[in-house]
C-alpha atoms as a PDB file:
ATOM      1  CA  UNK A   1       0.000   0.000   0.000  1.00  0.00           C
ATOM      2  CA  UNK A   2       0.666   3.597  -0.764  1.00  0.00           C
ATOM      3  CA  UNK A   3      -0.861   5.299   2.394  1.00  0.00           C
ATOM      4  CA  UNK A   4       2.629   6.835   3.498  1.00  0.00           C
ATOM      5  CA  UNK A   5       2.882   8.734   0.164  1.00  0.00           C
ATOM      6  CA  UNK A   6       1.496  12.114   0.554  1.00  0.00           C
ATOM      7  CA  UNK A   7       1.494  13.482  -3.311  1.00  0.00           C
ATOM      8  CA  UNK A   8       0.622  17.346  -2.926  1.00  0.00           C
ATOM      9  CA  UNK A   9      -1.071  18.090  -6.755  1.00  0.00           C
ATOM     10  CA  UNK A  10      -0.274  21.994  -7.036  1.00  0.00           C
ATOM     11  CA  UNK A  11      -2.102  22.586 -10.138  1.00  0.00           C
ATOM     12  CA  UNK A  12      -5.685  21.362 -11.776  1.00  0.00           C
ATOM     13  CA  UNK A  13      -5.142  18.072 -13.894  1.00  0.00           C
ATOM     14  CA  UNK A  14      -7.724  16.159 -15.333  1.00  0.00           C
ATOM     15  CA  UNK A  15      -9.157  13.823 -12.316  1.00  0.00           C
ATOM     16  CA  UNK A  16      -8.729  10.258 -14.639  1.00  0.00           C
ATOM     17  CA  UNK A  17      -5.231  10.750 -13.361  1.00  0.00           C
ATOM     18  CA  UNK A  18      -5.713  11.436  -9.729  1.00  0.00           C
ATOM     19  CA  UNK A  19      -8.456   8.478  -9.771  1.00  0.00           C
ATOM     20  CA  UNK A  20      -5.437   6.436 -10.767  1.00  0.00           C
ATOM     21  CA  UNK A  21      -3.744   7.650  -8.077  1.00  0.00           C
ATOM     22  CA  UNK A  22      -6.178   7.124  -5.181  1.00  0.00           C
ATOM     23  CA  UNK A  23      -6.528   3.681  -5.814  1.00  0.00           C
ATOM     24  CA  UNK A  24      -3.447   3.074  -5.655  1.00  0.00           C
ATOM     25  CA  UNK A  25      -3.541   4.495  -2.364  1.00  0.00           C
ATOM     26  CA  UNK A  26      -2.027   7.268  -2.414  1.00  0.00           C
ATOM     27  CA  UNK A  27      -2.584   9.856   0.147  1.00  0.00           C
ATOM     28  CA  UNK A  28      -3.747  12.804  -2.365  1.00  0.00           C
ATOM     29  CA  UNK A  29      -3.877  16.318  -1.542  1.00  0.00           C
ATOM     30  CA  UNK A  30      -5.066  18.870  -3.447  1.00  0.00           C
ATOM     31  CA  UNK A  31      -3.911  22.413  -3.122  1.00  0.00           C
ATOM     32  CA  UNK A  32      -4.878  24.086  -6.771  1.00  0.00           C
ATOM     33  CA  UNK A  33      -4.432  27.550  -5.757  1.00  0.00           C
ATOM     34  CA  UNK A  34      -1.346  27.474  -3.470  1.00  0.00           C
ATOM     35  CA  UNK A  35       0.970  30.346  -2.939  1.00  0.00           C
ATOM     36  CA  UNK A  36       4.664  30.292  -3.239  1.00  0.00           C
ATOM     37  CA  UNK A  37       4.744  30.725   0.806  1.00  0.00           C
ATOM     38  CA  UNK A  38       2.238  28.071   1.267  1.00  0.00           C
ATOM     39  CA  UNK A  39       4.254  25.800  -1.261  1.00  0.00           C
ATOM     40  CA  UNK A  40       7.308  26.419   1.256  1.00  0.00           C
ATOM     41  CA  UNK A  41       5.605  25.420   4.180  1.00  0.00           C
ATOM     42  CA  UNK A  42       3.299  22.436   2.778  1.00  0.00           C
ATOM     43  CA  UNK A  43       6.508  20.716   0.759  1.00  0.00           C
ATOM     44  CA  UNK A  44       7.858  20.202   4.125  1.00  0.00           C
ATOM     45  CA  UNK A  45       5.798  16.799   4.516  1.00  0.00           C
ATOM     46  CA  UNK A  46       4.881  15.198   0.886  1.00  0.00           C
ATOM     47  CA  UNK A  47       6.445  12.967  -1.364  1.00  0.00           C
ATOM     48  CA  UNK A  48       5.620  13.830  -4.423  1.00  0.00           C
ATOM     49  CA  UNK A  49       4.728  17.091  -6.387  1.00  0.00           C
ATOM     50  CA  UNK A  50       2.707  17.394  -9.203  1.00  0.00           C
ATOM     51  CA  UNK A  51       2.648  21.098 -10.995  1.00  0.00           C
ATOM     52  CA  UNK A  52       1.431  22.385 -14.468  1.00  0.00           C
ATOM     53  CA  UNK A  53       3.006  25.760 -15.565  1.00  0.00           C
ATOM     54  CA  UNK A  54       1.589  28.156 -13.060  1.00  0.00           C
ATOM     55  CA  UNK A  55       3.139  26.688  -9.807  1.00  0.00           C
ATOM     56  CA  UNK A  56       7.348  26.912  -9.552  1.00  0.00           C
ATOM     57  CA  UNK A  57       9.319  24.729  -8.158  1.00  0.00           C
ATOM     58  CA  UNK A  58      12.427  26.626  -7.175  1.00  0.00           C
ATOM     59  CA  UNK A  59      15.964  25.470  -5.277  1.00  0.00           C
ATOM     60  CA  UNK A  60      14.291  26.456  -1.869  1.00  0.00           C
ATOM     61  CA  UNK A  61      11.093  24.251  -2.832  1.00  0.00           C
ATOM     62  CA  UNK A  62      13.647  21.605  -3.264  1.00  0.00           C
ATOM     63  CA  UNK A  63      15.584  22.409  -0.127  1.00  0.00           C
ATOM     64  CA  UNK A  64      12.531  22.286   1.983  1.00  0.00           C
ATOM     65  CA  UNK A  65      11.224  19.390   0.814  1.00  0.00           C
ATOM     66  CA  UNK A  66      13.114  17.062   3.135  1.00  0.00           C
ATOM     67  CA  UNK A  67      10.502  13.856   2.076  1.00  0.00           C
ATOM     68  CA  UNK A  68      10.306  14.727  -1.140  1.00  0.00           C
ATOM     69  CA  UNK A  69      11.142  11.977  -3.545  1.00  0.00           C
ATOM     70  CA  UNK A  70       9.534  12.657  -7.269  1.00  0.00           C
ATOM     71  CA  UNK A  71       8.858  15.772  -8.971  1.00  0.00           C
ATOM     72  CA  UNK A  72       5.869  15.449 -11.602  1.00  0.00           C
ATOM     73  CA  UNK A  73       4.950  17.956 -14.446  1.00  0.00           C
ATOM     74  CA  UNK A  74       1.801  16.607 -16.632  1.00  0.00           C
ATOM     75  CA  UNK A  75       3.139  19.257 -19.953  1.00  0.00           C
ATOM     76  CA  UNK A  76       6.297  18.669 -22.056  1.00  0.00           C
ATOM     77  CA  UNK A  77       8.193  21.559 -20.971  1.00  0.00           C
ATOM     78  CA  UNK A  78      10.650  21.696 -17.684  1.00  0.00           C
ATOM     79  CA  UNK A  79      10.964  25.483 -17.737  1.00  0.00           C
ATOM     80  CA  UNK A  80       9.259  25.955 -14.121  1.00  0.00           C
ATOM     81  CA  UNK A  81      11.262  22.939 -12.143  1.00  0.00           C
ATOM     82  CA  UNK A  82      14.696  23.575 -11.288  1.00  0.00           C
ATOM     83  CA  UNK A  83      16.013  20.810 -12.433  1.00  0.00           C
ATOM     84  CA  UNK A  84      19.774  21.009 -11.680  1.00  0.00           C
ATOM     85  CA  UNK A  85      18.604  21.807  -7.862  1.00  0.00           C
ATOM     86  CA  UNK A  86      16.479  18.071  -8.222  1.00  0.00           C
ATOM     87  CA  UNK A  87      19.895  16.701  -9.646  1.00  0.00           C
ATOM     88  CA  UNK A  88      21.867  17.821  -6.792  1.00  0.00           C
ATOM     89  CA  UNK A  89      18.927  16.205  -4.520  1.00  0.00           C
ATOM     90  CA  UNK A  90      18.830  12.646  -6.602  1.00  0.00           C
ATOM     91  CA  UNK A  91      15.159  13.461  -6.605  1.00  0.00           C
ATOM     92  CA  UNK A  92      13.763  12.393 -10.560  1.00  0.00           C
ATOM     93  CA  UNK A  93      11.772  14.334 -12.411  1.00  0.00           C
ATOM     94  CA  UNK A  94       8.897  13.433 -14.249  1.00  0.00           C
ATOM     95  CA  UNK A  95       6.946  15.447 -17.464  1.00  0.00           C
ATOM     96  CA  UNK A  96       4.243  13.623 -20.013  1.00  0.00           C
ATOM     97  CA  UNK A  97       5.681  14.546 -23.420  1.00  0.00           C
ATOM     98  CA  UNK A  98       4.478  11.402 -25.108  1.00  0.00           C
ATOM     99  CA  UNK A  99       0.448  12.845 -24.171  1.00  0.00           C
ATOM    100  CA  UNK A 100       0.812  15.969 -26.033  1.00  0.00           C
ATOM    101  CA  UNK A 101       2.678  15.074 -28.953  1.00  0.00           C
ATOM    102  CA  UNK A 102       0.023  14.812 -31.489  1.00  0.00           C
ATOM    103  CA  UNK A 103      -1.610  17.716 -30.132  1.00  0.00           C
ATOM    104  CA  UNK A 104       1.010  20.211 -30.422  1.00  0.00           C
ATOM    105  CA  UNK A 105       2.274  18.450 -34.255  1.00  0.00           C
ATOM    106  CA  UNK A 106      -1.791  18.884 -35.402  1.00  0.00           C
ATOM    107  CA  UNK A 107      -2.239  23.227 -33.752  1.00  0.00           C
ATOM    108  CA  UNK A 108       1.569  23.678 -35.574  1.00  0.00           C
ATOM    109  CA  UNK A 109       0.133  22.096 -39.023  1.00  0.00           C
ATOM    110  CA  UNK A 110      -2.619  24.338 -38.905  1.00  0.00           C
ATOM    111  CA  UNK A 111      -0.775  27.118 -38.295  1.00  0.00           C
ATOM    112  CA  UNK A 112       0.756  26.497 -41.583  1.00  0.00           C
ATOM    113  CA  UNK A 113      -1.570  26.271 -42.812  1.00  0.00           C
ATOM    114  CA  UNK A 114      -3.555  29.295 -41.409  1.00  0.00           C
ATOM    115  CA  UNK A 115      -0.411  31.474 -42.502  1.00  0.00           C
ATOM    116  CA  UNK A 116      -0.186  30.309 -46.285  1.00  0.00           C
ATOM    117  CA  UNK A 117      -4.277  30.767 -46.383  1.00  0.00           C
ATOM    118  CA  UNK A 118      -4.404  34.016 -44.088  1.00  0.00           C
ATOM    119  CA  UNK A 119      -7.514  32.284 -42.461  1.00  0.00           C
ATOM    120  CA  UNK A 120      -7.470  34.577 -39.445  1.00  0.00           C
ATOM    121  CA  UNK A 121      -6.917  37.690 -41.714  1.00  0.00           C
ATOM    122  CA  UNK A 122     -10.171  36.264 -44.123  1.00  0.00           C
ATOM    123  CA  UNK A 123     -12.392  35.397 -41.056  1.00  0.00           C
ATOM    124  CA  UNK A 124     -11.663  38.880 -39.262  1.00  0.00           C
ATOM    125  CA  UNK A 125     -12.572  40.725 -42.224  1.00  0.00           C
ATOM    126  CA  UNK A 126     -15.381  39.273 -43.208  1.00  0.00           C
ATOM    127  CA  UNK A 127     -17.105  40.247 -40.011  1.00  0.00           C
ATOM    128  CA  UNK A 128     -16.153  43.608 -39.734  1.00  0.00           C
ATOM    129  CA  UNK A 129     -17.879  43.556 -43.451  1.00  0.00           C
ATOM    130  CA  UNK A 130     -15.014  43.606 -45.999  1.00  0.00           C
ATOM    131  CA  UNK A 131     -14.741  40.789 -48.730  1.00  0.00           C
ATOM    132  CA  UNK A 132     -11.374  40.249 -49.917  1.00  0.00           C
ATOM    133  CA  UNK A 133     -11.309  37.853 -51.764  1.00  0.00           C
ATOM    134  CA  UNK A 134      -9.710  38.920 -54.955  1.00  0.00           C
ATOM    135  CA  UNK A 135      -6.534  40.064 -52.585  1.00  0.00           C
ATOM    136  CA  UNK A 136      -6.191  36.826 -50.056  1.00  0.00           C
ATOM    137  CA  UNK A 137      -4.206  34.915 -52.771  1.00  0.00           C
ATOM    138  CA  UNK A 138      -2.897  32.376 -50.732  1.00  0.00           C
ATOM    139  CA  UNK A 139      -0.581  29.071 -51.476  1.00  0.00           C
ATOM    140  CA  UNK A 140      -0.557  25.213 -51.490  1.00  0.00           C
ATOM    141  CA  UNK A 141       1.429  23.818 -48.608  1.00  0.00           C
ATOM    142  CA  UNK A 142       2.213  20.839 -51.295  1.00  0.00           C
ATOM    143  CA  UNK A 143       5.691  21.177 -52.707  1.00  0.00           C
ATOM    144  CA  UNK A 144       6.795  23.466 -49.689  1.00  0.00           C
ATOM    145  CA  UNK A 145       9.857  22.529 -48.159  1.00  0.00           C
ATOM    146  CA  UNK A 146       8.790  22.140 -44.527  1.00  0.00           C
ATOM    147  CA  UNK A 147      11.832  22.859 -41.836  1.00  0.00           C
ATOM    148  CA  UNK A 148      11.903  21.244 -38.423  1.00  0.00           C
ATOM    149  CA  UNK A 149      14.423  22.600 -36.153  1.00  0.00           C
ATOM    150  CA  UNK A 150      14.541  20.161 -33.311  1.00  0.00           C
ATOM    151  CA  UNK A 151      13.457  16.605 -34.460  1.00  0.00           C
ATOM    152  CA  UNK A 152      12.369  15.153 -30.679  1.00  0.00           C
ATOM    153  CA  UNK A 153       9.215  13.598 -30.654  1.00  0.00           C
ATOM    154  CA  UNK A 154       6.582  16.452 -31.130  1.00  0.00           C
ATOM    155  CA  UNK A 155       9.218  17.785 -34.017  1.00  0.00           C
ATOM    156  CA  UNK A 156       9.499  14.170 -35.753  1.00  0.00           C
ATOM    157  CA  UNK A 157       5.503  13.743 -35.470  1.00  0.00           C
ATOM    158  CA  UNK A 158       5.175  17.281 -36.879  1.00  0.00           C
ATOM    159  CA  UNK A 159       7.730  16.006 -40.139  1.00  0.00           C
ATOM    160  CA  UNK A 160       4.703  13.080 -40.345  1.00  0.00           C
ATOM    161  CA  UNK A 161       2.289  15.221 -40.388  1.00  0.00           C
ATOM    162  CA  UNK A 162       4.084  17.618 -43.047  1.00  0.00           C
ATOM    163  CA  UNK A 163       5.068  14.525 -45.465  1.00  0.00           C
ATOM    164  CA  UNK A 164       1.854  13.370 -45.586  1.00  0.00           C
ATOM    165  CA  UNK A 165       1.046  16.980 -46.891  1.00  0.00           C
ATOM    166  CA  UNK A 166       3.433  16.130 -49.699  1.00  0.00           C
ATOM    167  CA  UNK A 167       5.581  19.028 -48.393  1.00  0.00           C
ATOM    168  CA  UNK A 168       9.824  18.373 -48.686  1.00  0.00           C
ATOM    169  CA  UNK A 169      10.676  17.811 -44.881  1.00  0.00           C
ATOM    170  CA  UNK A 170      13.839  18.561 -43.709  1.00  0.00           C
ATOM    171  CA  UNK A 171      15.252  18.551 -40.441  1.00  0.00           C
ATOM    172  CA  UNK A 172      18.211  20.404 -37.726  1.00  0.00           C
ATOM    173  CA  UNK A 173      19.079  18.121 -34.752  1.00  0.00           C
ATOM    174  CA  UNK A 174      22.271  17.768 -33.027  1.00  0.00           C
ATOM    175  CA  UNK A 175      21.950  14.209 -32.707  1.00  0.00           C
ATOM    176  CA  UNK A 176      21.929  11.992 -34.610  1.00  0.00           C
ATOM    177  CA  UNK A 177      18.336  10.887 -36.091  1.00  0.00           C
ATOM    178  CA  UNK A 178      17.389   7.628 -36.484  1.00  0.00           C
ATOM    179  CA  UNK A 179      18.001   6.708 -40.371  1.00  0.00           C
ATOM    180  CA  UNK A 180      14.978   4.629 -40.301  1.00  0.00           C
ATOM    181  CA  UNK A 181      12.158   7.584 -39.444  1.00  0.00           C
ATOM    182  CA  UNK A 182      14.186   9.846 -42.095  1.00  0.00           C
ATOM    183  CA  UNK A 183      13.945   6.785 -44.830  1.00  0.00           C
ATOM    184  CA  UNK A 184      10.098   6.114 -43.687  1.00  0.00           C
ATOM    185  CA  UNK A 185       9.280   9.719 -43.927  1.00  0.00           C
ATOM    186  CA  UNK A 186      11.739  11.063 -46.473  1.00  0.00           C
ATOM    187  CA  UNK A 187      12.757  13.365 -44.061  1.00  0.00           C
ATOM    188  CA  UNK A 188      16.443  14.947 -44.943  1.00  0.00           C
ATOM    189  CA  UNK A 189      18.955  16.174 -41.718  1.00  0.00           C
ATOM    190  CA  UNK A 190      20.549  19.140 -42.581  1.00  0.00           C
ATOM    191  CA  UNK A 191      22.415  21.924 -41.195  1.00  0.00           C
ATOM    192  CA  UNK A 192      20.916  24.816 -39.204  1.00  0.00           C
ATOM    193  CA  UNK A 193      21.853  27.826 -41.629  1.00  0.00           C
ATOM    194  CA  UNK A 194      20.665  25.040 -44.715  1.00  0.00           C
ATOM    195  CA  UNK A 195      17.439  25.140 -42.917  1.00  0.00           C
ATOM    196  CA  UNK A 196      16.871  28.557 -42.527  1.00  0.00           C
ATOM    197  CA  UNK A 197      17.515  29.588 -46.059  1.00  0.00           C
ATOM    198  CA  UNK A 198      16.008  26.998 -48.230  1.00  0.00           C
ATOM    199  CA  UNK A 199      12.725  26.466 -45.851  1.00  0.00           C
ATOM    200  CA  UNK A 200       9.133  27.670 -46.757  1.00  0.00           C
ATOM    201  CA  UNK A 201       8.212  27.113 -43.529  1.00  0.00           C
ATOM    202  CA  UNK A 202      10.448  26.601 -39.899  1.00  0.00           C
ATOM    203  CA  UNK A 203       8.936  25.285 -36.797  1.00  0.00           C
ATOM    204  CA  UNK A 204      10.526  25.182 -34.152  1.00  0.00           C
ATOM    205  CA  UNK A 205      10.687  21.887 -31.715  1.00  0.00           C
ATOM    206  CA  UNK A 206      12.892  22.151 -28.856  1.00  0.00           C
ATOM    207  CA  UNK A 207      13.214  23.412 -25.320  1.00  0.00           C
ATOM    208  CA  UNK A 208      14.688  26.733 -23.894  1.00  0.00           C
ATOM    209  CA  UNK A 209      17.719  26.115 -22.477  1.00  0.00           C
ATOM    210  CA  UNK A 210      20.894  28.302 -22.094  1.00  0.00           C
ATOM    211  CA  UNK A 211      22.321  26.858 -25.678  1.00  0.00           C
ATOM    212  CA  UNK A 212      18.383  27.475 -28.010  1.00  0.00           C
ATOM    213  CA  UNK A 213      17.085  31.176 -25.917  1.00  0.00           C
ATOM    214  CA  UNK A 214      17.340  33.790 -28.782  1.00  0.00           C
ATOM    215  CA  UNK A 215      18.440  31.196 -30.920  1.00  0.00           C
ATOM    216  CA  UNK A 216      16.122  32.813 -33.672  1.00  0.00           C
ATOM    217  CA  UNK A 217      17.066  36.469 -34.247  1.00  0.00           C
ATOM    218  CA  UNK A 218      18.697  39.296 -36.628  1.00  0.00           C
ATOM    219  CA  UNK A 219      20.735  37.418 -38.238  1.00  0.00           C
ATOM    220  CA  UNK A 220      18.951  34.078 -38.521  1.00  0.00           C
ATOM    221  CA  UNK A 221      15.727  36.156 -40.112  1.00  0.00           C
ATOM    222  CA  UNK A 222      18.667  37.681 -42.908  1.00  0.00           C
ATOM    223  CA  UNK A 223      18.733  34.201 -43.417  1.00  0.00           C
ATOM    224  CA  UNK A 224      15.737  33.252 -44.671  1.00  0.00           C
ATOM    225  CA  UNK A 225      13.838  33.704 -47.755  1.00  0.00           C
ATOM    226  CA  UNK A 226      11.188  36.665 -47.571  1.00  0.00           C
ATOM    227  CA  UNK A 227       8.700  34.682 -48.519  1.00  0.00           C
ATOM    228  CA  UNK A 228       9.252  32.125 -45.388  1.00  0.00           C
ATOM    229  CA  UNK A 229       7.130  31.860 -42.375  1.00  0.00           C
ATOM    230  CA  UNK A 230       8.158  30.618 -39.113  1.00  0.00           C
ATOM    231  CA  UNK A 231       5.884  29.115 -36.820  1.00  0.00           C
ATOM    232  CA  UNK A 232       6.671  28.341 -32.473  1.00  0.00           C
ATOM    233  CA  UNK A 233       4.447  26.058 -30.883  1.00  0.00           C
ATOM    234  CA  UNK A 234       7.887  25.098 -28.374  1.00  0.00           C
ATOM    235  CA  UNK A 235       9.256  27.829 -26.348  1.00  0.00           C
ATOM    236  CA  UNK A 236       8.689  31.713 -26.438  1.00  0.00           C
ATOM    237  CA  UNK A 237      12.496  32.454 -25.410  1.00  0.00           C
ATOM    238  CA  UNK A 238      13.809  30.424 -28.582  1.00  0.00           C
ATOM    239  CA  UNK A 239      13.149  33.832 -30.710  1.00  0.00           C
ATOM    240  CA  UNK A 240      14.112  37.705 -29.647  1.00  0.00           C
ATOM    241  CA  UNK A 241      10.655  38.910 -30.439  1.00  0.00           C
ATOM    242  CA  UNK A 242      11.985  42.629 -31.322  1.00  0.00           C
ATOM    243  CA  UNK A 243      13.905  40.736 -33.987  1.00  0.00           C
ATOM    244  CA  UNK A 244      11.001  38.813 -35.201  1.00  0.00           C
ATOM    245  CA  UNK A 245       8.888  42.250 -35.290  1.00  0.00           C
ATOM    246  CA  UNK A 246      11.572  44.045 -37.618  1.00  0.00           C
ATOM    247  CA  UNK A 247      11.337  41.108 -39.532  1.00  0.00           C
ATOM    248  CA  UNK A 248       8.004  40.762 -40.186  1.00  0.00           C
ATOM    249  CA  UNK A 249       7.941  44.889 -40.492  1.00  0.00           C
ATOM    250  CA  UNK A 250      10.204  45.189 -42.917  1.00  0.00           C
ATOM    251  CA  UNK A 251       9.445  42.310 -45.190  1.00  0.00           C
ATOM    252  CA  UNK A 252      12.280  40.400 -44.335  1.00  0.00           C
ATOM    253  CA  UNK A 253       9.645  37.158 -44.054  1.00  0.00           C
ATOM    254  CA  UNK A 254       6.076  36.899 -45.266  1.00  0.00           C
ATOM    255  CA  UNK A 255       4.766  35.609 -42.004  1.00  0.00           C
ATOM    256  CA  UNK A 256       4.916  34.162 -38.407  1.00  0.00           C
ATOM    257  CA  UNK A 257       2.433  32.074 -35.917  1.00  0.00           C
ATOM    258  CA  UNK A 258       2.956  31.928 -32.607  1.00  0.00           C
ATOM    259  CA  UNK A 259       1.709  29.987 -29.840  1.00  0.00           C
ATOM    260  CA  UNK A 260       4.506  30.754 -27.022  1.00  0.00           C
ATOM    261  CA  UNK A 261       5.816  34.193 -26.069  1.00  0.00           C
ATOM    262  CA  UNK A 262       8.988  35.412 -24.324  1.00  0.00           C
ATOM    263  CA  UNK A 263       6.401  36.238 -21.412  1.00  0.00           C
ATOM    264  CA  UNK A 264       3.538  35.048 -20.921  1.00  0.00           C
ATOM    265  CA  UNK A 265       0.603  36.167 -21.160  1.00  0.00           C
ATOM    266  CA  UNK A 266       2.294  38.336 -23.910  1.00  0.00           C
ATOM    267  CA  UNK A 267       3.312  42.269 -23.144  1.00  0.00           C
ATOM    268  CA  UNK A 268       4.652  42.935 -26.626  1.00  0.00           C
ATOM    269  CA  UNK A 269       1.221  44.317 -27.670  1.00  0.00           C
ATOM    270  CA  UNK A 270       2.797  45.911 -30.952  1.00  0.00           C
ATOM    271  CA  UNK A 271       4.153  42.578 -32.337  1.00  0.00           C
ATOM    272  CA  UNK A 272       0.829  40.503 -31.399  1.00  0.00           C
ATOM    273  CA  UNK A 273      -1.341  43.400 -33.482  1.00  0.00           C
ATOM    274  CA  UNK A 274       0.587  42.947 -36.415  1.00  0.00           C
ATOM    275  CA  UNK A 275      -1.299  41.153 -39.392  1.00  0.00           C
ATOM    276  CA  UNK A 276       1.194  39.161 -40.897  1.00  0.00           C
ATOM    277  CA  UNK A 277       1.440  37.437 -37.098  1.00  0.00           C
ATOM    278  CA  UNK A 278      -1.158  34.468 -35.956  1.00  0.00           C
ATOM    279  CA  UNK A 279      -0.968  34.688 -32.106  1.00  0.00           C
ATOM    280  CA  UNK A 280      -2.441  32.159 -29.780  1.00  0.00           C
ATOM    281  CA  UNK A 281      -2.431  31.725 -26.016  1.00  0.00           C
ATOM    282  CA  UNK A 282      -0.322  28.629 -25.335  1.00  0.00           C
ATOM    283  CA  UNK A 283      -2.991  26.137 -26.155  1.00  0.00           C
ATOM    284  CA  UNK A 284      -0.518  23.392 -27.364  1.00  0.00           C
ATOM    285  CA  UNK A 285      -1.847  20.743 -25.394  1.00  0.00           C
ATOM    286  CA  UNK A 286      -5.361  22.012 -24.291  1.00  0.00           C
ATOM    287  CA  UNK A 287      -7.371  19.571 -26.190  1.00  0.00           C
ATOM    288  CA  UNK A 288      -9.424  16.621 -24.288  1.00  0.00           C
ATOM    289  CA  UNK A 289      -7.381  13.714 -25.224  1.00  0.00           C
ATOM    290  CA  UNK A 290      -3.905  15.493 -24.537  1.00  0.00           C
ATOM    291  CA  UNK A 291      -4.769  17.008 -20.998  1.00  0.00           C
ATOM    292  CA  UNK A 292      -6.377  13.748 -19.725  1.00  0.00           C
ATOM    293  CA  UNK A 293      -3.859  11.620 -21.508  1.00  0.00           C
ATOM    294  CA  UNK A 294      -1.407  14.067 -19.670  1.00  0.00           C
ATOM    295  CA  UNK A 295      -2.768  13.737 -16.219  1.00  0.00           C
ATOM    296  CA  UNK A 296      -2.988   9.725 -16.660  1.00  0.00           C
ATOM    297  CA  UNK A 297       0.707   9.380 -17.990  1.00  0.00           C
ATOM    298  CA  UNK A 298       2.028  10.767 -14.983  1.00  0.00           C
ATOM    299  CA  UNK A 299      -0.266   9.277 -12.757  1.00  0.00           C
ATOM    300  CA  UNK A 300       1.128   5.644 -14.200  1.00  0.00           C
ATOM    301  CA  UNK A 301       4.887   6.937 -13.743  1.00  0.00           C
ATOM    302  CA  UNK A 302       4.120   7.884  -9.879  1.00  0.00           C
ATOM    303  CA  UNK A 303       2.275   4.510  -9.860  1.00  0.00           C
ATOM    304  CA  UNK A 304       5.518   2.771 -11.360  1.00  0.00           C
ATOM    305  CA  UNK A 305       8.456   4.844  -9.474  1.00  0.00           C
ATOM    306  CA  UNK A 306       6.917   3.084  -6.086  1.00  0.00           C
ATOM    307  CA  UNK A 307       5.966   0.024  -7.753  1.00  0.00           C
ATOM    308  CA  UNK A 308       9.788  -0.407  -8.977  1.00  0.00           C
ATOM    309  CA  UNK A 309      11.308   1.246  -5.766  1.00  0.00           C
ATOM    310  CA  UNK A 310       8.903  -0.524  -2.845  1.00  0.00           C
ATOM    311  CA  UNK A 311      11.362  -1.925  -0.457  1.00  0.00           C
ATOM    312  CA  UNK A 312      11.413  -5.739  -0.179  1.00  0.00           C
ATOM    313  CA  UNK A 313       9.091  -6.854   2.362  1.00  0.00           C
END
């Protein structure tokens, strides 16, 4: 039994997950709307943390969690967990990439496609009572050549995605990709400045970290072709957004869509106004399947990390 785990879940996740979790035994509690100073205080005497976004968990979570043995994210991204502090403390940590894979490949394919149609541009015009049709002359994503710059597993499911699309995929990773998903796909690894100025469209697929913040700036957008459009459905801090807004300003690319911002919500109100910009509020992974898949993967990883670790009786 479970009953000696206290799991403190810091953040609303679907309840499939936390169901899960309670019959396994776990001793669940449920603090949705806790303050930094409560955090403190309550991390003192749980296991296990669960957080979304909203909730950090900082060096001095981590130092005051004296129990704590298992840091949980249901999302992809890391970006609110200090995760070198959890090194230091042996204490794992946990996210639920697989869940929103599909989810974020699908909203960055129809961002593409949004941008080459200029669907938001046609619907917002329409109801404030112009018809443009004769000047919305849009483009076939077939034929494109499609650049992923990060080819993880939301950037190698977006590549699927793309190639069945009949778009040219190729792809930037450091690593090296297995041959066998760029055969199956006819995806081609090339280099990063090959990417950036033979793309039609570049989406970007990896996390911020000290070696990809403001990896997308000046002189990356002199790079590309002024017809290009770049689309971020990963990290805001990947691109300096005053670059991105002289860019798009001065023609230097035909378009942009973004989905993550340097801060969120957004305070660049000039950039987000612009027309030749698609801007949505982080919504990723908030479809059905993805947050309940989310909330369930990392419910089966707690469930497993005991299950593997339970002492021998």
């Amino acid at each position: 039994m479970n009953s000696d785990k206290k799991i403190l879940i810091c953040d609303k996740i679907e309840p499939e997950g936390i169901n899960l979790l309670t019959e396994s035994g776990f001793n669940i509690l449920e603090r949705t709307s806790i303050t930094p100073d409560e955090l403190l205080e309550e991390i003192k005497d749980v296991h296990v943390v669960v957080v979304r976004s909203r909730t950090k968990i900082t060096e001095s979570v981590i130092n005051n969690g004296k129990n704590l043995q298992l840091i949980c994210r249901p999302g992809t991204g890391l970006d609110n967990i200090d995760t070198s502090a959890a090194n230091n403390h042996d204490i794992p940590v946990y996210n639920s990439v697989e869940a929103s894979t599909n989810a974020v490949a699908e909203l960055t394919i129809s961002l593409a496609v949004s941008l080459s149609r200029s669907i938001p541009l046609a619907d917002q015009a329409l109801k404030n009572g112009e018809w443009l049709k004769n000047s919305l002359l849009g483009s076939e994503l077939r034929g494109k050549i499609f650049g992923v710059i990060g080819l993880g597993r939301i950037g190698r499911r977006t590549g699927i995605l793309a190639s069945a699309l009949e778009m040219k995929v190729i792809g930037f990773e450091k690593e090296v990709v297995d041959p066998e998903y760029l055969k199956k796909y006819n995806v081609t690894q090339v280099e990063f400045d090959e990417l950036l100025s033979t793309s039609d469209f570049i989406s970007l697929h990896l996390p911020a970290t000290p070696e990809t913040i403001n990896m997308i700036g000046k002189k990356q957008f002199e790079l590309m072709k002024n017809t290009s459009f770049i689309i971020n459905t990963a990290r805001g801090q990947l691109i300096v957004e005053s670059d991105l807004f002289d860019a798009l300003t001065n023609n230097q690319i035909a378009g942009a869509a973004l989905d993550v911002f340097e801060t969120e919500p957004p305070t660049n109100s000039e950039l987000i106004k612009l027309k030749n910009l698609i801007a949505t509020p982080h919504i990723g992974a908030q479809i059905i399947e993805a947050q309940k898949d989310a909330s369930i993967v990392i419910a089966q990883k707690i469930i497993k990390y005991y299950s593997d670790n339970r002492p021998e009786e």
